[in-house]
Protein backbone atom coordinates (compact mmCIF):
# COMPACT_ATOMS: atom_id res chain seq x y z
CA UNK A 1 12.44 -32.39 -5.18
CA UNK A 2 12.42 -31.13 -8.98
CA UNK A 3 13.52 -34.93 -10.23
CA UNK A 4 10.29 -36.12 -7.95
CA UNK A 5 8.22 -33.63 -9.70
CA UNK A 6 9.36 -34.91 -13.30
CA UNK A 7 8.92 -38.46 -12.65
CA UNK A 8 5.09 -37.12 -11.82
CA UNK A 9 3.08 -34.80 -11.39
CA UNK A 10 0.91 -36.28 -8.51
CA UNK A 11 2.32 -36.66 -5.28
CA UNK A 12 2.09 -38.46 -2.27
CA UNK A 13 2.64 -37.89 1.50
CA UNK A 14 1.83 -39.43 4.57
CA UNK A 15 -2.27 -38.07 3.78
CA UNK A 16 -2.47 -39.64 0.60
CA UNK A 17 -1.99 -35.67 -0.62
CA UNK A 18 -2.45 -35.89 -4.65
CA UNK A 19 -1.22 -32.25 -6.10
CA UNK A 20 -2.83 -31.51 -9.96
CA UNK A 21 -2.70 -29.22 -12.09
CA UNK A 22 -5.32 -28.28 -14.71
CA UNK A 23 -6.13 -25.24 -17.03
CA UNK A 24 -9.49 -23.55 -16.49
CA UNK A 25 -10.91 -25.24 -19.01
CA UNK A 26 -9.81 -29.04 -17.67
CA UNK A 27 -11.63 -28.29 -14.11
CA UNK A 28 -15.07 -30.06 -13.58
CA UNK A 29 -17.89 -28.24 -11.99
CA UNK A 30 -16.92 -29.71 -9.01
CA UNK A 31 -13.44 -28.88 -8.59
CA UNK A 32 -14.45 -25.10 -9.45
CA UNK A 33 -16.93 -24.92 -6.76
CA UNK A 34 -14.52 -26.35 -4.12
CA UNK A 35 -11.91 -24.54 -4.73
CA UNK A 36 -13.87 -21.22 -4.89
CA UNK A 37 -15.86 -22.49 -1.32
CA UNK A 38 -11.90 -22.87 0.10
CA UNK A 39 -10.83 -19.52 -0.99
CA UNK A 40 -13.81 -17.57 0.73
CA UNK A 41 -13.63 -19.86 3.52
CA UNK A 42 -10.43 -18.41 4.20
CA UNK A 43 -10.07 -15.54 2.66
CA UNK A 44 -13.41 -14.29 3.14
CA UNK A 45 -14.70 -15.98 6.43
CA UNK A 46 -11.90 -16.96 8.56
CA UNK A 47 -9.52 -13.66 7.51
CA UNK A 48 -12.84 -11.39 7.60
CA UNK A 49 -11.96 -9.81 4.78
CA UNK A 50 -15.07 -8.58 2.45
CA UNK A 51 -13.27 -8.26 -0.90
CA UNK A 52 -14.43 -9.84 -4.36
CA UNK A 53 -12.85 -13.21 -5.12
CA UNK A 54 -13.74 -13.93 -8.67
CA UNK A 55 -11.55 -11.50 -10.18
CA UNK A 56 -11.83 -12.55 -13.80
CA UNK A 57 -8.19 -14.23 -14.19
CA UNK A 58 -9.22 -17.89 -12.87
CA UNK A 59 -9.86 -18.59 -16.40
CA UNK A 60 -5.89 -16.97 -17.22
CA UNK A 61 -4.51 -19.88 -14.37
CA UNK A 62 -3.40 -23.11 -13.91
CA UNK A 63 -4.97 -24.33 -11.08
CA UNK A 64 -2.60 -26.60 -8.48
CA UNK A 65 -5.56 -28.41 -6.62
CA UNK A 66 -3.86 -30.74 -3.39
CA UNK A 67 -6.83 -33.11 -3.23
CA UNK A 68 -6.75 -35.67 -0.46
CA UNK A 69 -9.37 -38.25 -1.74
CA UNK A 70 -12.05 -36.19 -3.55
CA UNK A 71 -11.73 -33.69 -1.24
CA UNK A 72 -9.49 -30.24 -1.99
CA UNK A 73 -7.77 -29.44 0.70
CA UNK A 74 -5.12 -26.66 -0.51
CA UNK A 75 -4.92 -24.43 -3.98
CA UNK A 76 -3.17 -22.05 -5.37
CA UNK A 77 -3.30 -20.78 -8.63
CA UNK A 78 -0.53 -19.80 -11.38
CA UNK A 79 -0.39 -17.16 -13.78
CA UNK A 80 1.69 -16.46 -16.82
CA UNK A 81 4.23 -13.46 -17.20
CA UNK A 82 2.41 -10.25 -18.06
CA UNK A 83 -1.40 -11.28 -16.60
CA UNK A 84 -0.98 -10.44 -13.17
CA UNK A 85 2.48 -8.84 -13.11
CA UNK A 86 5.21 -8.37 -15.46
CA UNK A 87 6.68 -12.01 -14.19
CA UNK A 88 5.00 -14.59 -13.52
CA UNK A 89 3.03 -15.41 -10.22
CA UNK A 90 1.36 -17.36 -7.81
CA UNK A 91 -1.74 -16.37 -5.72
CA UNK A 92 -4.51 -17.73 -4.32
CA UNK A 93 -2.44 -19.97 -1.89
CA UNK A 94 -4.46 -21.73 0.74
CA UNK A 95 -4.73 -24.91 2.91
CA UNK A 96 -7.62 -25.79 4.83
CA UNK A 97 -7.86 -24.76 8.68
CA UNK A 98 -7.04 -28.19 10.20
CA UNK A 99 -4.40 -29.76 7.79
CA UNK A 100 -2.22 -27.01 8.46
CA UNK A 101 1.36 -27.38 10.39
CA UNK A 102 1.55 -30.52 8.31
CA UNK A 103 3.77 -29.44 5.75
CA UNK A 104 1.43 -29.60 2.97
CA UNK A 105 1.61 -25.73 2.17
CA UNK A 106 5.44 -26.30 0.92
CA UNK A 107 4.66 -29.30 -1.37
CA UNK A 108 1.90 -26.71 -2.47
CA UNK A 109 5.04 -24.11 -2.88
CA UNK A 110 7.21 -26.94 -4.64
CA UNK A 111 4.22 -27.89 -7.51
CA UNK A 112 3.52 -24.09 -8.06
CA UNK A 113 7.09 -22.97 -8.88
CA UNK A 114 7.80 -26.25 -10.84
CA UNK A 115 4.98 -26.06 -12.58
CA UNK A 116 5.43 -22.31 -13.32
CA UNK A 117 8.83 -23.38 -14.29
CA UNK A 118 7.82 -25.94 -16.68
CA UNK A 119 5.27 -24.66 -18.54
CA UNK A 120 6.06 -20.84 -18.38
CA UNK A 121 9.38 -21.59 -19.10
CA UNK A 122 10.91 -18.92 -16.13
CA UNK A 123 12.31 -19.02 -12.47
CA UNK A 124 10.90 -15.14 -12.19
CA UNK A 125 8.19 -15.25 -9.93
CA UNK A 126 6.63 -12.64 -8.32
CA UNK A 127 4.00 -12.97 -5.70
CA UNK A 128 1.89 -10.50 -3.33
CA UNK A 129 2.34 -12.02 0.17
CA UNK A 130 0.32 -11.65 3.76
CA UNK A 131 3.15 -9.86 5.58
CA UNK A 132 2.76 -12.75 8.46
CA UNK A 133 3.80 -15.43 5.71
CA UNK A 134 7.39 -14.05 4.29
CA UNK A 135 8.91 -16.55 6.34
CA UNK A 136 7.46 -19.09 4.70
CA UNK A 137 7.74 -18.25 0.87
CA UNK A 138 11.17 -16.97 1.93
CA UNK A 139 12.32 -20.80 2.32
CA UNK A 140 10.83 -21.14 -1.03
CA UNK A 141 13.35 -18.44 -2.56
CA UNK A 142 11.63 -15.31 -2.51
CA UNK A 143 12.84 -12.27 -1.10
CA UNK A 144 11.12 -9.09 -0.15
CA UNK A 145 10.33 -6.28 -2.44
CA UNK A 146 9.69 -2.84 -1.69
CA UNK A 147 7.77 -1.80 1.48
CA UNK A 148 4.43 -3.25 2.94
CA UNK A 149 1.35 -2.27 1.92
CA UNK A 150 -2.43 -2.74 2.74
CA UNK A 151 -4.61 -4.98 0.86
CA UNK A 152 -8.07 -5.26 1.70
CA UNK A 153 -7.09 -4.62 5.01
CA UNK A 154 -4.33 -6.95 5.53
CA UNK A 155 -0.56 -5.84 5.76
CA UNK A 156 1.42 -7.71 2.39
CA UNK A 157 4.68 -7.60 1.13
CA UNK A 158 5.57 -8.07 -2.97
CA UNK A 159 8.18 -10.53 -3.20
CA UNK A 160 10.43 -12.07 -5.95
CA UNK A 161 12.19 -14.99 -6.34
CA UNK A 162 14.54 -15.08 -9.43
């Protein structure tokens, strides 16, 4: 997967799926407001979870937008060793309700590391993971830190992958 990633940095799957990434300052309007509709669609509507979104660090991120069309359908964002924890991280990690099960969350996964990789120049990431999802990121090389915790009501688990 990492020699697909170098040869671009858009990819393709059987939905046309185009993965980008973009500094805060490289987003339109648009792309902003989608992404930050997606988030509290899930994070904030379909999760119930009343917490505040805009946390100040979007502007600190590169933003991995999985567009298919115009249209973003997954995100996650990337931080920088030493902004959100002492290594670097990934957060935000989402993919609309119904293009879920179709694998798209783990060419999300793939982008985010290699472009945390690439530009942060580090394999240390750390991220803060729903408890129900350390399946998942642990097929992506993470393993399970420490005990779980609550987080705006929601059982997560810190985990690392090195």
């Amino acid at each position: 997967m990492k020699e697909e990633l170098k040869k671009s940095d858009v990819l393709k799957n059987e939905f046309s799926l185009q993965l980008e990434e973009k500094e805060f300052s490289e987003l339109t309007t648009k792309e902003l407001y989608d992404f930050l509709q997606l988030r509290s669609e899930i994070f904030v509507v379909e999760q119930d979870c009343v917490y505040l979104d805009i946390d100040g660090k979007d502007q600190k991120a590169i933003h991995i937008l999985g567009k298919i069309k115009e249209e973003i359908i997954a995100y996650a964002r990337c931080f920088p060793p030493e902004i959100y924890f002492e290594e670097a991280a990934i957060g935000r990690v989402v993919v609309k309700n119904n293009f879920r099960g179709k694998k798209i969350a783990h060419q999300l996964m793939k982008k985010a590391i290699y472009t945390i990789e690439n530009k942060y120049k580090t394999s240390k990431i750390k991220i803060s993971a729903q408890q129900h999802l350390t399946d998942f990121y642990t097929s992506h090389g993470f393993k399970t830190i420490g005990k779980p915790y609550l987080e705006d009501g929601i059982p997560h688990v810190e985990m690392i992958k090195k």
